[in-house]
PDB file of N, CA and C in Angstrom:
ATOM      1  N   UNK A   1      13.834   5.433  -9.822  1.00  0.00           N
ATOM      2  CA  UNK A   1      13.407   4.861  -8.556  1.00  0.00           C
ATOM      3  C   UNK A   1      13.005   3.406  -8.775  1.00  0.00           C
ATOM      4  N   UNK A   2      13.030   2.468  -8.002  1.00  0.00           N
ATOM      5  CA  UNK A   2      12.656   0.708  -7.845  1.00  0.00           C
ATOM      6  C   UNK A   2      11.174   1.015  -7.652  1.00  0.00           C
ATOM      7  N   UNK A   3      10.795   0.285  -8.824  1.00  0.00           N
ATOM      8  CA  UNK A   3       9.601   0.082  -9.264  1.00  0.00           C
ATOM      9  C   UNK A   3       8.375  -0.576  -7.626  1.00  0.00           C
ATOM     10  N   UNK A   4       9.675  -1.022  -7.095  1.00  0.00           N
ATOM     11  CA  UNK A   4       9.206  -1.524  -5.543  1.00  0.00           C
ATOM     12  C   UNK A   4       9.242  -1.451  -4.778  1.00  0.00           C
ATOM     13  N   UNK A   5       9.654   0.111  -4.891  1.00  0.00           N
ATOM     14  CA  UNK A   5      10.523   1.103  -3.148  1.00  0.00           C
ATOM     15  C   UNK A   5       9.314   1.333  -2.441  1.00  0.00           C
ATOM     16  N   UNK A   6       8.023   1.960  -2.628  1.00  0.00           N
ATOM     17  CA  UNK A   6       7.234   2.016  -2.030  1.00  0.00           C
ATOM     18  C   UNK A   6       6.552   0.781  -1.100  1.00  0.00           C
ATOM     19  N   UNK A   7       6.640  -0.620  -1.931  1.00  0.00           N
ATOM     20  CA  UNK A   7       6.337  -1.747  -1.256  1.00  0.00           C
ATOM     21  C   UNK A   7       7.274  -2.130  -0.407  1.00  0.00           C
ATOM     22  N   UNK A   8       8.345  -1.808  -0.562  1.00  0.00           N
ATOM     23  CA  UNK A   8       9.681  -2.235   0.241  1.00  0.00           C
ATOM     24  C   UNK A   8       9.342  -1.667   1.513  1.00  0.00           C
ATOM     25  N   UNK A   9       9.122  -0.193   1.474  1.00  0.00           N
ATOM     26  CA  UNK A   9       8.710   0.511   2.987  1.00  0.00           C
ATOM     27  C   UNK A   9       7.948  -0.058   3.795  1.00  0.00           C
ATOM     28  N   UNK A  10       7.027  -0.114   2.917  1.00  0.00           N
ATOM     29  CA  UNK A  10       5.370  -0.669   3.847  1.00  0.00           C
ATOM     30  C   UNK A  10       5.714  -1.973   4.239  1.00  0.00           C
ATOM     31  N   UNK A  11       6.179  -2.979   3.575  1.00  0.00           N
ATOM     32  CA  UNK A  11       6.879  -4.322   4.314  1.00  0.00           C
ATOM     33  C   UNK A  11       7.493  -4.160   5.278  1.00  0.00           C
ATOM     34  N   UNK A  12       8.309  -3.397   5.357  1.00  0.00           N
ATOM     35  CA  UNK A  12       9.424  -2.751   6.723  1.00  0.00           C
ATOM     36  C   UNK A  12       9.044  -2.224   7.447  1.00  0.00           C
ATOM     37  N   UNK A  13       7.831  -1.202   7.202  1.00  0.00           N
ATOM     38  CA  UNK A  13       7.035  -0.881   8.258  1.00  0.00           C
ATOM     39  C   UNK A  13       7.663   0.470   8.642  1.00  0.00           C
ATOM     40  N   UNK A  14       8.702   1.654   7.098  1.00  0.00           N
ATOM     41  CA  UNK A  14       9.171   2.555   7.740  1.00  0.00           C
ATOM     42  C   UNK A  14       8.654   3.747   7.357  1.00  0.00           C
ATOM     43  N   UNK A  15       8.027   4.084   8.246  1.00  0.00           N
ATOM     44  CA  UNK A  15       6.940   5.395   7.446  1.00  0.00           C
ATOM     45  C   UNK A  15       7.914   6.645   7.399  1.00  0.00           C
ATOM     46  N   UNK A  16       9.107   6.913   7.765  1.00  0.00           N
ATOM     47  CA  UNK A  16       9.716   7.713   7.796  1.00  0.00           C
ATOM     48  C   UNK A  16      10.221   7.555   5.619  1.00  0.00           C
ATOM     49  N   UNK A  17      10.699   6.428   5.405  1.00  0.00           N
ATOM     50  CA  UNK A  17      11.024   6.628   4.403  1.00  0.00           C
ATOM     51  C   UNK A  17      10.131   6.569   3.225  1.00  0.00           C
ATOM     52  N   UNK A  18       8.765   6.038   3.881  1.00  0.00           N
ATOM     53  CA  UNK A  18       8.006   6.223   2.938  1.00  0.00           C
ATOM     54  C   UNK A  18       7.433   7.198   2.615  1.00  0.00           C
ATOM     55  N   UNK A  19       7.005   8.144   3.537  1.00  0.00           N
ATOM     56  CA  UNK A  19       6.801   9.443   3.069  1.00  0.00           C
ATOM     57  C   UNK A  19       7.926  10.237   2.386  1.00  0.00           C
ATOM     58  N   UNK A  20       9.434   9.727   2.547  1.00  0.00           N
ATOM     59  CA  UNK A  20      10.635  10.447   1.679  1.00  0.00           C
ATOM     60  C   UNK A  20       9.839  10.379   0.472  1.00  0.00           C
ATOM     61  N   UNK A  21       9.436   8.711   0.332  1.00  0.00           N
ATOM     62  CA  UNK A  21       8.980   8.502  -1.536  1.00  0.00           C
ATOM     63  C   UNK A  21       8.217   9.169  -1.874  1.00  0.00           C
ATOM     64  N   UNK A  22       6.871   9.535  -1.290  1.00  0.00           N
ATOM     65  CA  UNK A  22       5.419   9.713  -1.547  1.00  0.00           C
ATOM     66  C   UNK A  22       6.068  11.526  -1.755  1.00  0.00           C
ATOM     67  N   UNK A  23       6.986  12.128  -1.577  1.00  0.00           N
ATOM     68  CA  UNK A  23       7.570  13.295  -1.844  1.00  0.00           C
ATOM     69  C   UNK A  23       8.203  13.402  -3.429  1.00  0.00           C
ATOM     70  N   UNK A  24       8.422  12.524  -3.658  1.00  0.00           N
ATOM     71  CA  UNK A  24       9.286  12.312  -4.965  1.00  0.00           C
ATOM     72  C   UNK A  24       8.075  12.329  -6.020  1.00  0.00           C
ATOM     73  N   UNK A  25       7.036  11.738  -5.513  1.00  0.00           N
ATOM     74  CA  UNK A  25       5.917  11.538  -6.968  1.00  0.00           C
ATOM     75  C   UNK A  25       5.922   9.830  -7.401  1.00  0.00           C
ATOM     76  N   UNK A  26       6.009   9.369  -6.707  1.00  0.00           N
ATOM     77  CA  UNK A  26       6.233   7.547  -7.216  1.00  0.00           C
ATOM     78  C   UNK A  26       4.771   7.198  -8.323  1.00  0.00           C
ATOM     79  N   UNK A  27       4.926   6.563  -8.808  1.00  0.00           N
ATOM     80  CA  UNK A  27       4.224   5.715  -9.112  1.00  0.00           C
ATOM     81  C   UNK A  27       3.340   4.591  -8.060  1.00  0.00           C
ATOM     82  N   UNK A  28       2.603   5.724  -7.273  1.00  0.00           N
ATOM     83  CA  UNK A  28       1.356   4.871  -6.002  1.00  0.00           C
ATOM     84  C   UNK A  28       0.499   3.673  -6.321  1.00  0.00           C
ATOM     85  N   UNK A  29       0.298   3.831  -7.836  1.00  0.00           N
ATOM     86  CA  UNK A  29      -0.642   2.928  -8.318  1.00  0.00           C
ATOM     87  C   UNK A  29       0.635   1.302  -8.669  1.00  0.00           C
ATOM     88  N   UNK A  30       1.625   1.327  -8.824  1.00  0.00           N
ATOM     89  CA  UNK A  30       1.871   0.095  -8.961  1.00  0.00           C
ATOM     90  C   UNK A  30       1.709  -1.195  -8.357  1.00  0.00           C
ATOM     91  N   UNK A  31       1.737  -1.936  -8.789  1.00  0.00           N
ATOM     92  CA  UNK A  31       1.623  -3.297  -8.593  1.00  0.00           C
ATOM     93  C   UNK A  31       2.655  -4.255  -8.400  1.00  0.00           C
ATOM     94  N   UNK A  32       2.635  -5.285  -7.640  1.00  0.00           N
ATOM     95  CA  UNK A  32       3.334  -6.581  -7.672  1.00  0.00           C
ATOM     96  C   UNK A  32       2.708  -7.296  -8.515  1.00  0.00           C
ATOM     97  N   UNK A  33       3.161  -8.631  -9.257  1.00  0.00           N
ATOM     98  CA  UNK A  33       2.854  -9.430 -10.099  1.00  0.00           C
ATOM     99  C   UNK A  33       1.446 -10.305  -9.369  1.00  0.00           C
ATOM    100  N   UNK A  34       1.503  -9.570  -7.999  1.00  0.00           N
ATOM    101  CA  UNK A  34       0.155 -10.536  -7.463  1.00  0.00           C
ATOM    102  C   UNK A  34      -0.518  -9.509  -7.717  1.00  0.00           C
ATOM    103  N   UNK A  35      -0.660  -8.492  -8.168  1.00  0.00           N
ATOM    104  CA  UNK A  35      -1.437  -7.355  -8.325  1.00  0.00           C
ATOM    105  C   UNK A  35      -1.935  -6.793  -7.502  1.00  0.00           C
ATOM    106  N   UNK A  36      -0.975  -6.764  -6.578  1.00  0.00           N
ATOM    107  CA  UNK A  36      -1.256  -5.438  -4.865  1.00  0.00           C
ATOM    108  C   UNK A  36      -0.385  -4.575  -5.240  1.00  0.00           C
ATOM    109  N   UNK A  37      -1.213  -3.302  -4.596  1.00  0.00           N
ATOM    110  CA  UNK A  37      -0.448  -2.088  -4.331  1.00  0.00           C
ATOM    111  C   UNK A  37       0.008  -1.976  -3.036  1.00  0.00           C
ATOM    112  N   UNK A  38       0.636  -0.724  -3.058  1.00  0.00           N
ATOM    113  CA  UNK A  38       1.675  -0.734  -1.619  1.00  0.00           C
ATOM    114  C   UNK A  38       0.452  -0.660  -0.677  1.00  0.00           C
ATOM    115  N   UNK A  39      -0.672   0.202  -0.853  1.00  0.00           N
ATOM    116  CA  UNK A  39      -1.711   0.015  -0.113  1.00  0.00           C
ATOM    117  C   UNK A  39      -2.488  -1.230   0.643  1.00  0.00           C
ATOM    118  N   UNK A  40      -2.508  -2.103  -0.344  1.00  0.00           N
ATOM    119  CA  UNK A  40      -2.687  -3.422  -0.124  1.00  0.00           C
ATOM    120  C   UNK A  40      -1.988  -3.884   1.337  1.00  0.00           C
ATOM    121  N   UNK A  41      -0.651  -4.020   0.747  1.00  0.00           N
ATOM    122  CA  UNK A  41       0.180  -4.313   2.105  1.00  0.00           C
ATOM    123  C   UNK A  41       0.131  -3.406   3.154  1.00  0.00           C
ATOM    124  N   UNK A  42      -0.094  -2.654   3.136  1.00  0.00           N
ATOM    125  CA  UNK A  42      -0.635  -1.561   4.315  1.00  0.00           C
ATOM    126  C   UNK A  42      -1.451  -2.145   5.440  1.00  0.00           C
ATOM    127  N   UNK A  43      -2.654  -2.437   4.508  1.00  0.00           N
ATOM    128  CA  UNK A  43      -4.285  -2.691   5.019  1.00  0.00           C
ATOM    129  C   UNK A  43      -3.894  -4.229   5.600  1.00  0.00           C
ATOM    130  N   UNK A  44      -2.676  -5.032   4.967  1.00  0.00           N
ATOM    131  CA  UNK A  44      -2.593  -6.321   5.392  1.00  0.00           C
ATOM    132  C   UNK A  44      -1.727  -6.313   7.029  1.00  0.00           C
ATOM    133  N   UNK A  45      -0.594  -5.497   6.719  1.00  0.00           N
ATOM    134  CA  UNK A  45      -0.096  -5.047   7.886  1.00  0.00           C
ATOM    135  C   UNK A  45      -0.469  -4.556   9.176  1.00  0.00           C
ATOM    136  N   UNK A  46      -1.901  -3.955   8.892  1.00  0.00           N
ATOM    137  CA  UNK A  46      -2.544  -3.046   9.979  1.00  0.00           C
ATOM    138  C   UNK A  46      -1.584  -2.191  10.624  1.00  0.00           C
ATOM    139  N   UNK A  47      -1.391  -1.010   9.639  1.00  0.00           N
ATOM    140  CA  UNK A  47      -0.262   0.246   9.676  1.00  0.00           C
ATOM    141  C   UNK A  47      -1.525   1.154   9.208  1.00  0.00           C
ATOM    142  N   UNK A  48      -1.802   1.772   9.724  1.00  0.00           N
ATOM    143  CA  UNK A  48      -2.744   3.032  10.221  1.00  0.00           C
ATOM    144  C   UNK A  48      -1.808   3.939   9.729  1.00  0.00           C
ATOM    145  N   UNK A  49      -0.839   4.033  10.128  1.00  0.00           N
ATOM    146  CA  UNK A  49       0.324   5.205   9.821  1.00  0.00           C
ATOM    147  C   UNK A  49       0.577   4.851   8.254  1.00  0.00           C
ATOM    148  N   UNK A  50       0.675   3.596   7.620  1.00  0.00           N
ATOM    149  CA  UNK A  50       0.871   3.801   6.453  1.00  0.00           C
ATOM    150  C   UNK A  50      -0.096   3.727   5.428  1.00  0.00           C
ATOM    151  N   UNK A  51      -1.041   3.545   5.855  1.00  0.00           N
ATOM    152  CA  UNK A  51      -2.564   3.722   4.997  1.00  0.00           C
ATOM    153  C   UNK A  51      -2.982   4.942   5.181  1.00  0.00           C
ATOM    154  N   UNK A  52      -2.613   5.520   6.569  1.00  0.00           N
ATOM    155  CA  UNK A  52      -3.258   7.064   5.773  1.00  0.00           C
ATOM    156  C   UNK A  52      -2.494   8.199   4.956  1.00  0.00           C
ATOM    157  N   UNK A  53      -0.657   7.673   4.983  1.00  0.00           N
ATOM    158  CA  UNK A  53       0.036   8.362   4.275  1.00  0.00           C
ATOM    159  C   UNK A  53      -0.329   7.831   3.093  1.00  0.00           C
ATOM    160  N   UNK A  54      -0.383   6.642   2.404  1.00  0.00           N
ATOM    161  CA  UNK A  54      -1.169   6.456   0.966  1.00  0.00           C
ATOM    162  C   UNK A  54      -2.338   6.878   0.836  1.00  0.00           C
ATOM    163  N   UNK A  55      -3.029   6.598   1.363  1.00  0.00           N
ATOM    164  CA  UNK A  55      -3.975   7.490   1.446  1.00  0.00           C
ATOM    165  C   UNK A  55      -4.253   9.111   0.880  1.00  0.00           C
ATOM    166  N   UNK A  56      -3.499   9.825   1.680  1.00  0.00           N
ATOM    167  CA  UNK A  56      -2.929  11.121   1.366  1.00  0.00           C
ATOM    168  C   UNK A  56      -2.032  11.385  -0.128  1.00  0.00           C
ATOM    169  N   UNK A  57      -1.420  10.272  -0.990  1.00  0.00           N
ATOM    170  CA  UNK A  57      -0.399  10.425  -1.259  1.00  0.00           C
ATOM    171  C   UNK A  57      -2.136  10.070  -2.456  1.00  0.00           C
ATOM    172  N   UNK A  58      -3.136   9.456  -2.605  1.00  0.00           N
ATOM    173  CA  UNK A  58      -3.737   9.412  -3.525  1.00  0.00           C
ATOM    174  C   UNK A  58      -4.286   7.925  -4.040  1.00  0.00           C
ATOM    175  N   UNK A  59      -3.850   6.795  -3.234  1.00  0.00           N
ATOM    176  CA  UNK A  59      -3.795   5.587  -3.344  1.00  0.00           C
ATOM    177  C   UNK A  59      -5.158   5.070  -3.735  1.00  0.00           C
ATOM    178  N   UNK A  60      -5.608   4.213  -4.729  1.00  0.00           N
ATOM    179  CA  UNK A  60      -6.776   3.489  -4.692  1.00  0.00           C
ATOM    180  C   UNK A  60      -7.399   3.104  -3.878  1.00  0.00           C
ATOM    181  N   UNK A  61      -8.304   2.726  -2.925  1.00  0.00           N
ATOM    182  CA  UNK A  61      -9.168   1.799  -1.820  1.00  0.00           C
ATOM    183  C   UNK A  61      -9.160   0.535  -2.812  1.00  0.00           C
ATOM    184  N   UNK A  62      -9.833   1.167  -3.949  1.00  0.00           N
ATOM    185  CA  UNK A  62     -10.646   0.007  -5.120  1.00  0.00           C
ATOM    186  C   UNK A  62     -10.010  -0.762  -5.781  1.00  0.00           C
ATOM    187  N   UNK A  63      -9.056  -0.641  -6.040  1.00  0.00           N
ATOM    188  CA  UNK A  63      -7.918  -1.153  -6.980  1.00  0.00           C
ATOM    189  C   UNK A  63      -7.825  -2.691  -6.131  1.00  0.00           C
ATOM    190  N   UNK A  64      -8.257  -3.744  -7.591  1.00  0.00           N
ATOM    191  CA  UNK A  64      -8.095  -5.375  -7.162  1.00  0.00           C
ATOM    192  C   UNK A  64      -6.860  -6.000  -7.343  1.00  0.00           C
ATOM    193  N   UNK A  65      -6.810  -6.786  -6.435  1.00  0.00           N
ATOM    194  CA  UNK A  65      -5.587  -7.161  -6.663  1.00  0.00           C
ATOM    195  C   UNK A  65      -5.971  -8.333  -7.676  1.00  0.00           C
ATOM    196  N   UNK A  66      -4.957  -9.698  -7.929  1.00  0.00           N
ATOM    197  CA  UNK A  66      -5.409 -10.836  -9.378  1.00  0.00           C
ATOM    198  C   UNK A  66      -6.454 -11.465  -8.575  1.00  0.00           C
ATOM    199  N   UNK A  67      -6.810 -11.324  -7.633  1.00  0.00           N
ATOM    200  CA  UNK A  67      -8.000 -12.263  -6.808  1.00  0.00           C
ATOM    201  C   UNK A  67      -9.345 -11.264  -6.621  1.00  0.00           C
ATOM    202  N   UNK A  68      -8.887  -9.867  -7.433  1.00  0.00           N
ATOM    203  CA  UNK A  68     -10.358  -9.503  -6.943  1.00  0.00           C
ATOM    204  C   UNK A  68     -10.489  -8.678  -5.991  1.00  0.00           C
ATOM    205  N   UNK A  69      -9.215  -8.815  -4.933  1.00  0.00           N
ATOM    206  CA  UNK A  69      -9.594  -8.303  -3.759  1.00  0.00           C
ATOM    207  C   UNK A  69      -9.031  -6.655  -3.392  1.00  0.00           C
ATOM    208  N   UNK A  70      -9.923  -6.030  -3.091  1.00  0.00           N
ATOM    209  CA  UNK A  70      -9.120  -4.610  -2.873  1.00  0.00           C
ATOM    210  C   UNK A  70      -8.264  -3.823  -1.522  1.00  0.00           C
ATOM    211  N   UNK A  71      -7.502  -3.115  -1.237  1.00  0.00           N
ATOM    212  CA  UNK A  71      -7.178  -2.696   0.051  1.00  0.00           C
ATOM    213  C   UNK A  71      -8.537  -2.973   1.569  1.00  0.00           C
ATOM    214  N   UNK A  72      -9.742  -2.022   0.630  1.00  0.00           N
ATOM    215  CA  UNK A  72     -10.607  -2.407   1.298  1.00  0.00           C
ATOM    216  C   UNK A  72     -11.275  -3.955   2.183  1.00  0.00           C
ATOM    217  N   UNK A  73     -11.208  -4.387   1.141  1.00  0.00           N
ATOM    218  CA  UNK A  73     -11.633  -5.528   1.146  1.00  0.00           C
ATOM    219  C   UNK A  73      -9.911  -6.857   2.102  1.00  0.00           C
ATOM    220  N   UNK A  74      -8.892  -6.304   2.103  1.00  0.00           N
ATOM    221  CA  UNK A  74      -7.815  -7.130   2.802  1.00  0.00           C
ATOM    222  C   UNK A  74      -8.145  -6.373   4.490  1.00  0.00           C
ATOM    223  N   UNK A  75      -8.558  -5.023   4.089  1.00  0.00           N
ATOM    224  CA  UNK A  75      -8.597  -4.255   5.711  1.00  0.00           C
ATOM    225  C   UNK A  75     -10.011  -5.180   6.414  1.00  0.00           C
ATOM    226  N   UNK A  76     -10.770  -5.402   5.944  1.00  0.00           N
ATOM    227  CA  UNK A  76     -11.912  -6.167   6.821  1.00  0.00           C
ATOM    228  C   UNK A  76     -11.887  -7.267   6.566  1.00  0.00           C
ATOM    229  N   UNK A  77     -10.796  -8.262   6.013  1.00  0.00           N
ATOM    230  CA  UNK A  77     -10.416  -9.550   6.032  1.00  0.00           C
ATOM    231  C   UNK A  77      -9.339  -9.568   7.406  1.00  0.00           C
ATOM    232  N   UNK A  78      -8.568  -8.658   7.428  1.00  0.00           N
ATOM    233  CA  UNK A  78      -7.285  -8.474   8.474  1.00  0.00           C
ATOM    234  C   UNK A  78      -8.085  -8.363   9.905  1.00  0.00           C
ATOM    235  N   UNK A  79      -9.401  -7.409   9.878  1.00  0.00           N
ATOM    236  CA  UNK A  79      -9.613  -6.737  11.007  1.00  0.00           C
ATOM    237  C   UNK A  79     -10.716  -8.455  12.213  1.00  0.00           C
ATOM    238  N   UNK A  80     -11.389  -9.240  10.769  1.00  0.00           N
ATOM    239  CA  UNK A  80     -12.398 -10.553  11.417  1.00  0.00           C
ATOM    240  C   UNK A  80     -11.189 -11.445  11.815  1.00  0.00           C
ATOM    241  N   UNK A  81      -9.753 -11.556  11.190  1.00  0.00           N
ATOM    242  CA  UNK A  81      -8.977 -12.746  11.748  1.00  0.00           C
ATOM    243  C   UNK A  81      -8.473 -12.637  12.650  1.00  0.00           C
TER     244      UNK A  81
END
């Protein structure tokens, strides 16, 4: 599987295929070289639908990205702008 299929979804915004992945067993915890998880982009997206399928699937909240910053922490940066 592409080390970046899960991020690929959540960019696209297709929860249909992302739950295909989150079926397979992916690797949830990976990273981009900026050090976000697919979660990350989730919480940046404001996809409810795809934060709670990561969510479900086992995803970090906590997990920083290279700045420090966590899902958490992009969801109440996303939610004040």
């Amino acid at each position: 599987m592409d080390t970046y299929a899960l991020h690929d979804a959540v960019r696209l915004g297709l929860i249909d295929e992302l739950n295909d992945l989150l079926d397979t067993k992916p690797d949830i915890h990976a990273t981009l070289p900026s050090g976000r998880t697919a979660l990350h982009l989730a919480a940046a997206a404001k996809r409810p639908d795809l934060i709670c399928a990561l969510l479900f699937a086992g995803c970090d909240v906590h997990a920083p990205d290279c700045f420090g910053r966590t899902p958490l922490d992009i969801d109440r940066i996303v939610r004040r702008g």
